[in-house]
PDB file of N, CA and C in Angstrom:
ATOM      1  N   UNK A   1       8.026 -55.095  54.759  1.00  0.00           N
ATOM      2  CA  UNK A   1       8.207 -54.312  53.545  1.00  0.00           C
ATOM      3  C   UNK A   1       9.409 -54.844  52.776  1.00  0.00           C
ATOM      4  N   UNK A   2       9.096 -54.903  51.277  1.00  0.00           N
ATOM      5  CA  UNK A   2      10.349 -55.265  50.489  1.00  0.00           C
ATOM      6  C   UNK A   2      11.838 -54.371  50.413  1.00  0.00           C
ATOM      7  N   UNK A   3      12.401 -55.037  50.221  1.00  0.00           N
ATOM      8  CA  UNK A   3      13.699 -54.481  49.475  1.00  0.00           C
ATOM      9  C   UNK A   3      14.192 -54.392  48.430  1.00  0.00           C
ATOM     10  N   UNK A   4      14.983 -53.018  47.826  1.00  0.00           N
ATOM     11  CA  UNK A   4      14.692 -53.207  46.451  1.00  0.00           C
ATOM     12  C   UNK A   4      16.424 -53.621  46.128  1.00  0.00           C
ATOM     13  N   UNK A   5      16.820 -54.429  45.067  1.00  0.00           N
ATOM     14  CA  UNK A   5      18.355 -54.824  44.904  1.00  0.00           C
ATOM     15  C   UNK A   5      18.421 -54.017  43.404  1.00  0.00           C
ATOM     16  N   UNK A   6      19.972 -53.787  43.398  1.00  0.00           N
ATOM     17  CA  UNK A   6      20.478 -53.069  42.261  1.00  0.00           C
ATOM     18  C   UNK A   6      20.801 -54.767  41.205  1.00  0.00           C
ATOM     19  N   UNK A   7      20.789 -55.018  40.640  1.00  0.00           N
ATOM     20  CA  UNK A   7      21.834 -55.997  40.152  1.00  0.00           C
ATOM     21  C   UNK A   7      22.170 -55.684  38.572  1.00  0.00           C
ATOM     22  N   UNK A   8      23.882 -55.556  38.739  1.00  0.00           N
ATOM     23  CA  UNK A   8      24.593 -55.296  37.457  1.00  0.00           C
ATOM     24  C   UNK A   8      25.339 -56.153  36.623  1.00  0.00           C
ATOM     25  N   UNK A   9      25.716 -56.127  35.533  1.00  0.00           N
ATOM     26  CA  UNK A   9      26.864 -56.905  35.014  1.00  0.00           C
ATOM     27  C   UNK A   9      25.915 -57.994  34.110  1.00  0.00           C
ATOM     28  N   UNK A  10      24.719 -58.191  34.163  1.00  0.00           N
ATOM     29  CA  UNK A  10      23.495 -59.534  33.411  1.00  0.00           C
ATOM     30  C   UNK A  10      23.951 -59.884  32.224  1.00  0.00           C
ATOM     31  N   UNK A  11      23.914 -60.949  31.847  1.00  0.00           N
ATOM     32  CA  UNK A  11      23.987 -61.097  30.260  1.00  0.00           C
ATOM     33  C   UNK A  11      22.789 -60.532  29.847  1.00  0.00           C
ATOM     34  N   UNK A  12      22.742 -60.075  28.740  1.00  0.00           N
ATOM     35  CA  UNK A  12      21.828 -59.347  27.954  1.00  0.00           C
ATOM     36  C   UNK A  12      20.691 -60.686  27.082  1.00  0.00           C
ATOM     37  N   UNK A  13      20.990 -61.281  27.654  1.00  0.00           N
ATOM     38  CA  UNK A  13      19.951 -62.207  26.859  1.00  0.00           C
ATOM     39  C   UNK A  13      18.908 -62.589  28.178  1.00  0.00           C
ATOM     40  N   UNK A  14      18.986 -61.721  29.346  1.00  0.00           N
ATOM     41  CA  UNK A  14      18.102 -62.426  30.579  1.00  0.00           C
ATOM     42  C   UNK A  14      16.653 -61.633  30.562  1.00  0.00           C
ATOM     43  N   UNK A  15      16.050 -62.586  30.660  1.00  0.00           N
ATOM     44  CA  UNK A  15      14.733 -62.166  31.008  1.00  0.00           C
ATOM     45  C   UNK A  15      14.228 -61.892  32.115  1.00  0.00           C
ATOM     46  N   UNK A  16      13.114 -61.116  32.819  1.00  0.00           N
ATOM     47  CA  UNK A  16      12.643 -60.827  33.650  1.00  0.00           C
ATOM     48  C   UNK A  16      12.312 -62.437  34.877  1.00  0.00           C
ATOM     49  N   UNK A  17      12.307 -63.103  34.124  1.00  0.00           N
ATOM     50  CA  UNK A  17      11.582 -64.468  34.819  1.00  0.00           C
ATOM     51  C   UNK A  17      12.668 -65.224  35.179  1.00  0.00           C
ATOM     52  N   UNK A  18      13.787 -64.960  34.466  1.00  0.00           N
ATOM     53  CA  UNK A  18      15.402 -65.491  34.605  1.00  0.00           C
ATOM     54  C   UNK A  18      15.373 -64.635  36.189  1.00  0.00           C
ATOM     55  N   UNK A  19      15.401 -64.120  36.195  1.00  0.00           N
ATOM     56  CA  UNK A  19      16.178 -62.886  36.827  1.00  0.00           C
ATOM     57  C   UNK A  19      15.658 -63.181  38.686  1.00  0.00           C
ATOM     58  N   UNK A  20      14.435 -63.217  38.432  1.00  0.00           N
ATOM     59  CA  UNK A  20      13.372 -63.697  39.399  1.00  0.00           C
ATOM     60  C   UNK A  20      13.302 -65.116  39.897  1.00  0.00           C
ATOM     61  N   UNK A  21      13.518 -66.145  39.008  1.00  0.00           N
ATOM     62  CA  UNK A  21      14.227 -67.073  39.116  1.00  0.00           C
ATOM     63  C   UNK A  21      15.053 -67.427  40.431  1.00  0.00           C
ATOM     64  N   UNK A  22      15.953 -66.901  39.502  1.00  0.00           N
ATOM     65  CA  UNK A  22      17.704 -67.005  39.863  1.00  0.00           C
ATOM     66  C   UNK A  22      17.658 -65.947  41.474  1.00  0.00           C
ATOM     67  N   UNK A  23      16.834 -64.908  41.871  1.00  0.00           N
ATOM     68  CA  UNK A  23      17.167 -64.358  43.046  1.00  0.00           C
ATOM     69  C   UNK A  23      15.750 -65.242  43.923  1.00  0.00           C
ATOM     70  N   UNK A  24      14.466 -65.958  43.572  1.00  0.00           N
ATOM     71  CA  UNK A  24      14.350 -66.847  44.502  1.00  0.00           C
ATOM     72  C   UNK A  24      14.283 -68.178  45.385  1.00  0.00           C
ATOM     73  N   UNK A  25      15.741 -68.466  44.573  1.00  0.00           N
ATOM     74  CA  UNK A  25      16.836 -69.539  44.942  1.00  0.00           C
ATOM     75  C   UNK A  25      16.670 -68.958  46.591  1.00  0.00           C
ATOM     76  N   UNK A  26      16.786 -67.977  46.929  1.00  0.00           N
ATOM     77  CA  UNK A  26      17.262 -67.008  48.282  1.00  0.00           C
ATOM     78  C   UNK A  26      16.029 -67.071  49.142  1.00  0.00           C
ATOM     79  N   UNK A  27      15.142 -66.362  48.714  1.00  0.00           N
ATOM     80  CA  UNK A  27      14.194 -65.618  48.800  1.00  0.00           C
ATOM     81  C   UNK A  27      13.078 -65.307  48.533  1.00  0.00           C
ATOM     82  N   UNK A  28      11.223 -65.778  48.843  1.00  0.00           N
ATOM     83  CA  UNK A  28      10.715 -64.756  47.858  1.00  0.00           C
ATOM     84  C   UNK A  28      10.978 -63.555  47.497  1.00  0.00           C
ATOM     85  N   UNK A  29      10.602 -63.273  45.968  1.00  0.00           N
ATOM     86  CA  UNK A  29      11.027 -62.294  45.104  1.00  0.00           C
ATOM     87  C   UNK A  29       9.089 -61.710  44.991  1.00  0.00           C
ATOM     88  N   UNK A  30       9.534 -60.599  45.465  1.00  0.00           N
ATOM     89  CA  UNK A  30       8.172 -59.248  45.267  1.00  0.00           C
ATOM     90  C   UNK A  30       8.013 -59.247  43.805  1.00  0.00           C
ATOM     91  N   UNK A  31       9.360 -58.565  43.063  1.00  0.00           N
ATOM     92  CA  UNK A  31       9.143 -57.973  41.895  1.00  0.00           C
ATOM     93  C   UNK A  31      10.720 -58.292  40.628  1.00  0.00           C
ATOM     94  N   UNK A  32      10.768 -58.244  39.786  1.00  0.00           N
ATOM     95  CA  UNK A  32      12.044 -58.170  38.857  1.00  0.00           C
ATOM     96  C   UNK A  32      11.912 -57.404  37.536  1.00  0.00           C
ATOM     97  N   UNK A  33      12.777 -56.671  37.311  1.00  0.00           N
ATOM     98  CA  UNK A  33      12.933 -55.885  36.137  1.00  0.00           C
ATOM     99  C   UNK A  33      13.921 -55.416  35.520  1.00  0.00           C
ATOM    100  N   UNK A  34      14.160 -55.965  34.018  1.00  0.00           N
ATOM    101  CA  UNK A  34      14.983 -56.249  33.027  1.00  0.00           C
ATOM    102  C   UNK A  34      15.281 -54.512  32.461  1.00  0.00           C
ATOM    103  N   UNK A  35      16.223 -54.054  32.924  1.00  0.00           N
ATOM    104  CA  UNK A  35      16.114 -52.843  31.606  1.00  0.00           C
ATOM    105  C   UNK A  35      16.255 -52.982  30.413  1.00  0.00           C
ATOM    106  N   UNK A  36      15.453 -52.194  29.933  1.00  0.00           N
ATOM    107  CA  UNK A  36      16.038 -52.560  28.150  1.00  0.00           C
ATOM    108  C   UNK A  36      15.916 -51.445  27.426  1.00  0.00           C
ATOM    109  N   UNK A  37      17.024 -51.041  26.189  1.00  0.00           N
ATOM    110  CA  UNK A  37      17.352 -50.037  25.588  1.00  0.00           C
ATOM    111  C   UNK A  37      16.007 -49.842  25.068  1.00  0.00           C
ATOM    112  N   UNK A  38      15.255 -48.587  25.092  1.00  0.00           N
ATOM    113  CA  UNK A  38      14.036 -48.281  24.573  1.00  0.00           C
ATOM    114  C   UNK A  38      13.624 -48.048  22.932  1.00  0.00           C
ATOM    115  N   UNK A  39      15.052 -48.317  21.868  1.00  0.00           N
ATOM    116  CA  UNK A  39      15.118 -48.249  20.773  1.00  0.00           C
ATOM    117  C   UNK A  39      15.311 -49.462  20.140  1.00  0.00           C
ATOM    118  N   UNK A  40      15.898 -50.506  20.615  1.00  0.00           N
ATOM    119  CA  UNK A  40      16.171 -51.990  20.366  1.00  0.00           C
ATOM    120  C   UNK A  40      15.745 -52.701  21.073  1.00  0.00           C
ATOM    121  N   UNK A  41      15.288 -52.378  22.300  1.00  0.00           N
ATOM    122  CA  UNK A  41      14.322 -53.370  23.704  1.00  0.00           C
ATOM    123  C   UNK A  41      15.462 -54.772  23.848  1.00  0.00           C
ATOM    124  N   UNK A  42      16.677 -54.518  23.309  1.00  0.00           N
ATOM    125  CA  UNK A  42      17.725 -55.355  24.134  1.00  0.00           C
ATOM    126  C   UNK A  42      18.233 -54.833  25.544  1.00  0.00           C
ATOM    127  N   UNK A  43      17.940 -55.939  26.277  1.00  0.00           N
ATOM    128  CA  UNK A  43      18.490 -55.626  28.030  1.00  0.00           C
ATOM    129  C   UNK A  43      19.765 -54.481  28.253  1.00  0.00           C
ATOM    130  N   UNK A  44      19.804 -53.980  29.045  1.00  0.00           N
ATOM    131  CA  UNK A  44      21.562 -53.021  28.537  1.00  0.00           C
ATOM    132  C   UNK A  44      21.968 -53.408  29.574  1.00  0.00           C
ATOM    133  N   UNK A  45      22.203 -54.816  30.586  1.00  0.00           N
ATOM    134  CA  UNK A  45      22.724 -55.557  31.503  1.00  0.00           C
ATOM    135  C   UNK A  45      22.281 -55.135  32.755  1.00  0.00           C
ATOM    136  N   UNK A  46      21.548 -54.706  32.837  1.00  0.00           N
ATOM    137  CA  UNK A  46      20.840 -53.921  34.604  1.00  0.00           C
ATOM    138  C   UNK A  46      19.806 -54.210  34.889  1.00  0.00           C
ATOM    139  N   UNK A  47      19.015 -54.364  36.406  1.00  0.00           N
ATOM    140  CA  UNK A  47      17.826 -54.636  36.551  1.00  0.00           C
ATOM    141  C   UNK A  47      17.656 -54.417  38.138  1.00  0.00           C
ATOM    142  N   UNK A  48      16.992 -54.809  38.770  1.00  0.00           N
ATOM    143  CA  UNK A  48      16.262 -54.450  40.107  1.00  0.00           C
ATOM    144  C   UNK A  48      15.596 -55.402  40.518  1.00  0.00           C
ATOM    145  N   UNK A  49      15.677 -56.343  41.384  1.00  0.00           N
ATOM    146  CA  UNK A  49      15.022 -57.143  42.215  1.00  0.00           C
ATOM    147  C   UNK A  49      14.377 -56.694  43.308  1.00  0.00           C
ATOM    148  N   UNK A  50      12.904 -57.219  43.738  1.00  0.00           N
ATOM    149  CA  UNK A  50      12.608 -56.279  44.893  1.00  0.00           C
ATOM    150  C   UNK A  50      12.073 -57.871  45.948  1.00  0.00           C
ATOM    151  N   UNK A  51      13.248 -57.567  46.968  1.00  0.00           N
ATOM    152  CA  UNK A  51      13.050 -59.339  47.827  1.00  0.00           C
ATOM    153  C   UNK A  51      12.023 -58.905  48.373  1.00  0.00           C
ATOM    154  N   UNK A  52      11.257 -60.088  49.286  1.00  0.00           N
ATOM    155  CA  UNK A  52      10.280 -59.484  50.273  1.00  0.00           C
ATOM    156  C   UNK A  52      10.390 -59.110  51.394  1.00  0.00           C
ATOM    157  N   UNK A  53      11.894 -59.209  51.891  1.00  0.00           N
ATOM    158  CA  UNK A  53      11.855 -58.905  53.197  1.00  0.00           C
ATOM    159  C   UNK A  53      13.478 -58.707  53.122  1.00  0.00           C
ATOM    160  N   UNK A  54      13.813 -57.543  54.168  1.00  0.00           N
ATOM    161  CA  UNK A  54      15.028 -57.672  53.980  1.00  0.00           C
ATOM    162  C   UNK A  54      16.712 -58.389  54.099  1.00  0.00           C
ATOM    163  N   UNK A  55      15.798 -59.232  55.644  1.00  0.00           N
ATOM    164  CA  UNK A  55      16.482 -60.052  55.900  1.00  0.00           C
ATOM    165  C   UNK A  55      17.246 -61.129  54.565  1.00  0.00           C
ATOM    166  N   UNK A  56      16.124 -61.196  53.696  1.00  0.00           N
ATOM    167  CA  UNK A  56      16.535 -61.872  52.749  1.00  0.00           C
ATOM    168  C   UNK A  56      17.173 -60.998  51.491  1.00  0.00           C
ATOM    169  N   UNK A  57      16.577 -60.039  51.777  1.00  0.00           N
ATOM    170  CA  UNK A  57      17.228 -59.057  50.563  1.00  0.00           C
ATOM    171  C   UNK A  57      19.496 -59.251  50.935  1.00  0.00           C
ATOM    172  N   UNK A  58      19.360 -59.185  52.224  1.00  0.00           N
ATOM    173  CA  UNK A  58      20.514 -59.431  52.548  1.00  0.00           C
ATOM    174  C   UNK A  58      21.875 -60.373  52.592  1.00  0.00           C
ATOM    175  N   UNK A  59      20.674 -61.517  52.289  1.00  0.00           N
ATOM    176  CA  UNK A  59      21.495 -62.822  52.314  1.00  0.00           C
ATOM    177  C   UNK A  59      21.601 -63.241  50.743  1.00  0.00           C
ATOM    178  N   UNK A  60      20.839 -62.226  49.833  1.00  0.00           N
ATOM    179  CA  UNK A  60      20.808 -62.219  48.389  1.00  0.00           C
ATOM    180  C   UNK A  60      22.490 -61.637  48.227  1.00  0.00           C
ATOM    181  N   UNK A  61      22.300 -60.575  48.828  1.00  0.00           N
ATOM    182  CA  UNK A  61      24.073 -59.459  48.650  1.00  0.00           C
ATOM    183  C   UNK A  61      24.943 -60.509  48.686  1.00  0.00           C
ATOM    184  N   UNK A  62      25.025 -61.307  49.816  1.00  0.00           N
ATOM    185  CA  UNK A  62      25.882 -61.954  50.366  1.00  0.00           C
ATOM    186  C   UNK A  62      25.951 -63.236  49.312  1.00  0.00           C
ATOM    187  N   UNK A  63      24.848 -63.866  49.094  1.00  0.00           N
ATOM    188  CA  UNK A  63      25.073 -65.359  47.900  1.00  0.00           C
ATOM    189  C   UNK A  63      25.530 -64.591  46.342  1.00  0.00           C
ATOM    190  N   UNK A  64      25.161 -63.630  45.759  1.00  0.00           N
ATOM    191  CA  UNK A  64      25.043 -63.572  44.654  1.00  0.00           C
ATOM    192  C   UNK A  64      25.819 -62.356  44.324  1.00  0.00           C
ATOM    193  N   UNK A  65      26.606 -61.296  44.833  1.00  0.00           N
ATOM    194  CA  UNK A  65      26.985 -59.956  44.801  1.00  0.00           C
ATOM    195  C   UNK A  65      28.669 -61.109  43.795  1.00  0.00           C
ATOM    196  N   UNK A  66      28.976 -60.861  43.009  1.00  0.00           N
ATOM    197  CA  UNK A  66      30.212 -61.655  42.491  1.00  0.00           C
ATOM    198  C   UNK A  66      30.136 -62.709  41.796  1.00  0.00           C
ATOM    199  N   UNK A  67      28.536 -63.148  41.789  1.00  0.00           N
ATOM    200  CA  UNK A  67      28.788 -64.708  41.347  1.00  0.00           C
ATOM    201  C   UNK A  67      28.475 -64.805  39.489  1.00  0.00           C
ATOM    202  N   UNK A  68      28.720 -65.867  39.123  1.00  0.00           N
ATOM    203  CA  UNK A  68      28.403 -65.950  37.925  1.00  0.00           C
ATOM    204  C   UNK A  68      27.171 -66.275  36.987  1.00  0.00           C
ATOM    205  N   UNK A  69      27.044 -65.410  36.598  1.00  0.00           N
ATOM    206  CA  UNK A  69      25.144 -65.555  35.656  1.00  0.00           C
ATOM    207  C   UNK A  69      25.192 -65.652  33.957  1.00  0.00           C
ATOM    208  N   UNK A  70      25.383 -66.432  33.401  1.00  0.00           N
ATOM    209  CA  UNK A  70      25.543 -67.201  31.930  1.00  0.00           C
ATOM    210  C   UNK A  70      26.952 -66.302  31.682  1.00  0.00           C
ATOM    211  N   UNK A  71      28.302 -66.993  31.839  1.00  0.00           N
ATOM    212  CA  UNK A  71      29.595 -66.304  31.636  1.00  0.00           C
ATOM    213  C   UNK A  71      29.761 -65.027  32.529  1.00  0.00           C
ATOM    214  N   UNK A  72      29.031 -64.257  32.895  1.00  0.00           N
ATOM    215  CA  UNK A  72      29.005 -62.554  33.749  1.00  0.00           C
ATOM    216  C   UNK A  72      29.231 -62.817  34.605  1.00  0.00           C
ATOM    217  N   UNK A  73      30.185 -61.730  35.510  1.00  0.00           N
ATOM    218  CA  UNK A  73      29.691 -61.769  36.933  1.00  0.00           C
ATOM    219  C   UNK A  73      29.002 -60.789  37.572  1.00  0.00           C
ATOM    220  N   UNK A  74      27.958 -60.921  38.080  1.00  0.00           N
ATOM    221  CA  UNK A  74      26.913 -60.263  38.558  1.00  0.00           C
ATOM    222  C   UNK A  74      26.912 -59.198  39.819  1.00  0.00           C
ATOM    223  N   UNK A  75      26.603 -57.810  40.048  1.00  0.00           N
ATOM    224  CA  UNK A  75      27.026 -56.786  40.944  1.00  0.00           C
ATOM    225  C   UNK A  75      26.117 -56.887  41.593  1.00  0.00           C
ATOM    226  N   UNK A  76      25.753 -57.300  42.829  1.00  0.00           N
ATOM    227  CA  UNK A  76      23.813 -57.051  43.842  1.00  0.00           C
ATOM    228  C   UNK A  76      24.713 -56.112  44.846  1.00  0.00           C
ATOM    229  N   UNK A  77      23.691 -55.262  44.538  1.00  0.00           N
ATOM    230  CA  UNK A  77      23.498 -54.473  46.437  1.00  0.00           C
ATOM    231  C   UNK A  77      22.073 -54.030  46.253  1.00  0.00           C
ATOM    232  N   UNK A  78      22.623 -53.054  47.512  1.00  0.00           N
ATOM    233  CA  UNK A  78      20.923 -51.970  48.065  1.00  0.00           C
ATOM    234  C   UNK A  78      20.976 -50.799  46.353  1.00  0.00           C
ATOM    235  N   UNK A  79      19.669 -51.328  46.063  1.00  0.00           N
ATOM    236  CA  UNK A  79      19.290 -50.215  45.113  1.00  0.00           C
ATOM    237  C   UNK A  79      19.448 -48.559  45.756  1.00  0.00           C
ATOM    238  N   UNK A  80      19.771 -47.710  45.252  1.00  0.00           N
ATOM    239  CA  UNK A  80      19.768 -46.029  45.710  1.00  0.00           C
ATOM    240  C   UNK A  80      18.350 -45.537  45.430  1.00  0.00           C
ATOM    241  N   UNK A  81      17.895 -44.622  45.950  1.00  0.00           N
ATOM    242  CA  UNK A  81      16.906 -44.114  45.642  1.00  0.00           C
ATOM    243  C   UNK A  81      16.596 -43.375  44.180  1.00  0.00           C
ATOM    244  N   UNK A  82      15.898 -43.243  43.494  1.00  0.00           N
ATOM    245  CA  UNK A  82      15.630 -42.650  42.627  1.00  0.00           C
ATOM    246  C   UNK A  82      15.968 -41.527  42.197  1.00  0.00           C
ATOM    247  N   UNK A  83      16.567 -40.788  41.686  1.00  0.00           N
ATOM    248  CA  UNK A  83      16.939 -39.447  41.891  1.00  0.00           C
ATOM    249  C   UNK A  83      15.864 -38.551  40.958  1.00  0.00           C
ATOM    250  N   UNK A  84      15.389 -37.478  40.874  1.00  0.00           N
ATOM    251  CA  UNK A  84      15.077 -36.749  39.463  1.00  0.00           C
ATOM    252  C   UNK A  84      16.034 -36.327  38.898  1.00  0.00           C
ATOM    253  N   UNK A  85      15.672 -36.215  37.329  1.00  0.00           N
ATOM    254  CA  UNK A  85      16.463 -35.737  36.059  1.00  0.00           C
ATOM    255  C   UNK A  85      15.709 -35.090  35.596  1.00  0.00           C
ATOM    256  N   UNK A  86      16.744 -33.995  34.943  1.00  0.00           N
ATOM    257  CA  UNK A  86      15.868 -33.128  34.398  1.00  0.00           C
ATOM    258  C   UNK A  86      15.100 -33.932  32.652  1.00  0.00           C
ATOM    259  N   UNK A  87      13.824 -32.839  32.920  1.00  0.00           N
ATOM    260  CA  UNK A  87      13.387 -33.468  31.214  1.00  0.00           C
ATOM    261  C   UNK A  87      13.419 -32.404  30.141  1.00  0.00           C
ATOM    262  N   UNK A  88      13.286 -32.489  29.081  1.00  0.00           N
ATOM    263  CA  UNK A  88      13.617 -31.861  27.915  1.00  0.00           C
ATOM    264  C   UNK A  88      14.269 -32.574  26.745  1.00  0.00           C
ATOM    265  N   UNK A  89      14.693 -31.701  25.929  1.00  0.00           N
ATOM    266  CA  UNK A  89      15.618 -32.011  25.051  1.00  0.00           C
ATOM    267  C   UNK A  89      17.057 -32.367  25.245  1.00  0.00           C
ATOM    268  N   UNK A  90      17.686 -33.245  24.831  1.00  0.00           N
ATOM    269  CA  UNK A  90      18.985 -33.757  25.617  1.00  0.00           C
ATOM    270  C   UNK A  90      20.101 -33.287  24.188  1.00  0.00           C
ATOM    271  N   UNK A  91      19.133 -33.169  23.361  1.00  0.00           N
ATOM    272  CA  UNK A  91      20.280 -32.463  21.808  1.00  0.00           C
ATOM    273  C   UNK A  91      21.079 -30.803  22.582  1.00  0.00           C
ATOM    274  N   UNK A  92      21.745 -30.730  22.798  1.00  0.00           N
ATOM    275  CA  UNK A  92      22.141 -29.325  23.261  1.00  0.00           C
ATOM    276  C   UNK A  92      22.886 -28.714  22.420  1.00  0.00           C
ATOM    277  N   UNK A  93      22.560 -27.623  21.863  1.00  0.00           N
ATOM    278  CA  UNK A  93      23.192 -26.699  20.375  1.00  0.00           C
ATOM    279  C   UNK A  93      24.590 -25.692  20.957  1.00  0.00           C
ATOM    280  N   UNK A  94      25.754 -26.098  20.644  1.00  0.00           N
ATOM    281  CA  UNK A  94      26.614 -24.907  21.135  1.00  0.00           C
ATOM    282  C   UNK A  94      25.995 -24.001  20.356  1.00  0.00           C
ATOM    283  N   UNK A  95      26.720 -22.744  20.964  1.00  0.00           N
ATOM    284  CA  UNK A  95      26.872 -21.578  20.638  1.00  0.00           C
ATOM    285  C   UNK A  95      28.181 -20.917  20.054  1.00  0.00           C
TER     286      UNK A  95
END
């Protein structure tokens, strides 16, 4: 079973295929995904690698957790689980 990686700090000009790339230097790579602001669809520097195994998910932490990715330096660990948020309206009216 895969592992899923946090990775922070990206230049904003990286693409999904960059990203995937660059983590299977290590590793096969399951999966990669670029966040991107949902109003400008520019990256907002975050994404998620999912290795295939963890052994390698591990030796990803270890090569790449600090290193440098076009000028950045790049944050990898263990992704956290998902949490829920609430949904609704996020405008909140004092009173």
């Amino acid at each position: 079973m895969g592992k899923k990686l946090y990775v922070g700090g990206l230049p904003y000009s990286i693409t999904e295929e960059m990203l995937s790339e660059a983590f299977s230097k290590v590793g096969p790579v399951d999966s990669s995904s670029v966040i991107t602001d949902r109003d400008t669809g520019r990256a907002k520097g975050f994404g998620f690698v999912e290795m295939a195994n963890e052994a390698d998910a591990l030796k990803a932490i270890q090569m790449l957790h600090n290193s440098v990715m076009d000028g950045r330096t790049i944050i990898v660990n263990e992704a956290r689980p998902k949490t829920d948020r609430p949904s609704g309206d996020r405008n909140y009216s004092r009173r």
